[in-house]
C-alpha atoms as a PDB file:
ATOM      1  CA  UNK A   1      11.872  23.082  49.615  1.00  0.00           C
ATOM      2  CA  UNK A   2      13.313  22.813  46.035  1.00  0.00           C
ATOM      3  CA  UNK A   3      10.794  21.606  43.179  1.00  0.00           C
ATOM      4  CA  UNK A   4      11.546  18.970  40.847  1.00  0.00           C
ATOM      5  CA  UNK A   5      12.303  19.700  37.747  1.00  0.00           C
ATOM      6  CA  UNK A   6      11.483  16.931  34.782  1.00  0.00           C
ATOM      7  CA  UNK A   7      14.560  16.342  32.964  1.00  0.00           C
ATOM      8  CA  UNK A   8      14.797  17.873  29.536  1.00  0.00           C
ATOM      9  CA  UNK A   9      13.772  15.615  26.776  1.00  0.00           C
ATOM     10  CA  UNK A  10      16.077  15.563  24.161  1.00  0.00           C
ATOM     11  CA  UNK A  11      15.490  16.677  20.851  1.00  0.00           C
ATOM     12  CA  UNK A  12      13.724  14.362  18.203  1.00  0.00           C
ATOM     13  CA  UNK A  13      15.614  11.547  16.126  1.00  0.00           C
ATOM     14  CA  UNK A  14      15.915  11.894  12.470  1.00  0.00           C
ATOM     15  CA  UNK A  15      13.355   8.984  12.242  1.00  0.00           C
ATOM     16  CA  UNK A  16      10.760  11.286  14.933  1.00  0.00           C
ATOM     17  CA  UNK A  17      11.716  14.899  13.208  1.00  0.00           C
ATOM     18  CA  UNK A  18      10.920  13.214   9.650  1.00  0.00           C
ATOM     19  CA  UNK A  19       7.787  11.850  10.638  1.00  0.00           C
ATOM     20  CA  UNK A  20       6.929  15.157  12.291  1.00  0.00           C
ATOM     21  CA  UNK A  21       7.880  17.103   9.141  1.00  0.00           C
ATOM     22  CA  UNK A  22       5.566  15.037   6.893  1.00  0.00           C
ATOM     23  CA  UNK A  23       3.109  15.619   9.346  1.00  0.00           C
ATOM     24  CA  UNK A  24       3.140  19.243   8.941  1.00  0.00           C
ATOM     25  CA  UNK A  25       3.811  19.077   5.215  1.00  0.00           C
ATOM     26  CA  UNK A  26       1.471  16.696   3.360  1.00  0.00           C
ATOM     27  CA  UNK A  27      -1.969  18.586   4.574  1.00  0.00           C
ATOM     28  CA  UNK A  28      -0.848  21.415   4.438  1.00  0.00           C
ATOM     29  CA  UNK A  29       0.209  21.271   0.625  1.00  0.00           C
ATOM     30  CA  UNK A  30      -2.845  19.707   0.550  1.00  0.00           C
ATOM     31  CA  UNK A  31      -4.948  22.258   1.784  1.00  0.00           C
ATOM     32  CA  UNK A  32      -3.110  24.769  -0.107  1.00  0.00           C
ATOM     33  CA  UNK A  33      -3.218  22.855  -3.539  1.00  0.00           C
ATOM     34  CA  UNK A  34      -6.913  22.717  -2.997  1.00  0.00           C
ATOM     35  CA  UNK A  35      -7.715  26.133  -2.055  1.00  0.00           C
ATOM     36  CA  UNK A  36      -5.301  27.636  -4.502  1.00  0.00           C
ATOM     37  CA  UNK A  37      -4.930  24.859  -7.557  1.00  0.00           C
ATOM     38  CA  UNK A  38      -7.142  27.176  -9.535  1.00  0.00           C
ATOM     39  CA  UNK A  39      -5.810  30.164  -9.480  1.00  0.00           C
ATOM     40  CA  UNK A  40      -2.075  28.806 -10.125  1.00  0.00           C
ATOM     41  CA  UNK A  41      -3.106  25.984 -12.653  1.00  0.00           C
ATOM     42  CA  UNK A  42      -2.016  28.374 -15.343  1.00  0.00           C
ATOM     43  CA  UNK A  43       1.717  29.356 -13.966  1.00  0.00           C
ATOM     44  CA  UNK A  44       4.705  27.672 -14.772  1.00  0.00           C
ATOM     45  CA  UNK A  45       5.358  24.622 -12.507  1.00  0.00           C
ATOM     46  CA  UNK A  46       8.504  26.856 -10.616  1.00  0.00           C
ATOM     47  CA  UNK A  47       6.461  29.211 -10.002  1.00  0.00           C
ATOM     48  CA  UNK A  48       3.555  26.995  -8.772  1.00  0.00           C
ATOM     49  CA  UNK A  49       6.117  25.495  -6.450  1.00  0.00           C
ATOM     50  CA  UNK A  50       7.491  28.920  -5.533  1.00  0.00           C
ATOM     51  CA  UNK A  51       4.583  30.501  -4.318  1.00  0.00           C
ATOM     52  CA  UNK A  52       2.956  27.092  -2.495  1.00  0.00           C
ATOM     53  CA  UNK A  53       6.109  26.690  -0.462  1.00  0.00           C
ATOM     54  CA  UNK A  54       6.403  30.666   0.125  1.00  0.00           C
ATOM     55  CA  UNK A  55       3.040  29.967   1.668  1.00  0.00           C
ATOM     56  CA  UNK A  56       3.585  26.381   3.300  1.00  0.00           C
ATOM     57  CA  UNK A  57       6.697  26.744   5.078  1.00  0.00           C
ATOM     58  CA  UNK A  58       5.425  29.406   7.474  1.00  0.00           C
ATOM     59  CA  UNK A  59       2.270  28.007   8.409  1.00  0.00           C
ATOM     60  CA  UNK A  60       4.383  24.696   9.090  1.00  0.00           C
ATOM     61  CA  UNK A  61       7.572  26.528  10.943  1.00  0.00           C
ATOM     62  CA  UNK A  62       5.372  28.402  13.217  1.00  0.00           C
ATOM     63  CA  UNK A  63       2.067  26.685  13.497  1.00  0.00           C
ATOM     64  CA  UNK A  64       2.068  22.906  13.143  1.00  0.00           C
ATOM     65  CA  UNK A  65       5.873  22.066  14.327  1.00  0.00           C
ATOM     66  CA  UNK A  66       5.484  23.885  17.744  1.00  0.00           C
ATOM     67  CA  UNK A  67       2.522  21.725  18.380  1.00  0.00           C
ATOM     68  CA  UNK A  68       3.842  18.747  17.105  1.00  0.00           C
ATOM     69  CA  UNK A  69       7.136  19.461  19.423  1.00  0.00           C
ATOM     70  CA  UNK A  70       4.405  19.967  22.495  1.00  0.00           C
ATOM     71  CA  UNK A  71       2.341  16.512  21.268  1.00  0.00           C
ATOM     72  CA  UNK A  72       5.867  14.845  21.084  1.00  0.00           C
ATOM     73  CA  UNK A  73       6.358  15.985  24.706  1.00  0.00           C
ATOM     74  CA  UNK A  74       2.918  14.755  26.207  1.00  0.00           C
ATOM     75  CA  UNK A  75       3.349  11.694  24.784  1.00  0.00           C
ATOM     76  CA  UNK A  76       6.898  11.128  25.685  1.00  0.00           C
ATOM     77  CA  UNK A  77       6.268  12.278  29.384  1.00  0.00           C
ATOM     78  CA  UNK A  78       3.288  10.289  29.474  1.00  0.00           C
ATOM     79  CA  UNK A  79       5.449   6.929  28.237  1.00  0.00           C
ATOM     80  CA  UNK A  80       7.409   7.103  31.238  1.00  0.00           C
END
């Protein structure tokens, strides 16, 4: 007996993928900015921006857009 197979979803819009991104992004500076504002208050604003991002953009890539991908699903599948 062959199983059914839910049809793919497709990927996110622009609109869904931006909202997803800010998500991921605006706590997570957040969090960062508090933990580590005082220890790079005294570096030069590139560098400030260098080393938050060099710390943000993992923890976003591979541990809040994967969930937000599986929340997108759920609610998508659940819509239908």
């Amino acid at each position: 007996m062959p199983t059914h197979r839910p049809a793919p979803l497709p990927p996110p819009s622009k609109h869904q993928l931006a909202l997803m991104i800010w998500v991921a992004v605006f706590p997570t500076l957040t969090v960062l900015n508090l933990l580590l504002g005082d220890v790079l208050r005294d570096l030069p604003a590139v560098v400030r921006t260098f080393v938050l991002a060099t710390v943000a953009v993992p923890i976003v890539i591979y541990g809040l857009m994967p969930r937000l991908h599986r929340l997108r699903a759920r609610l998508l599948t659940r819509a239908v």
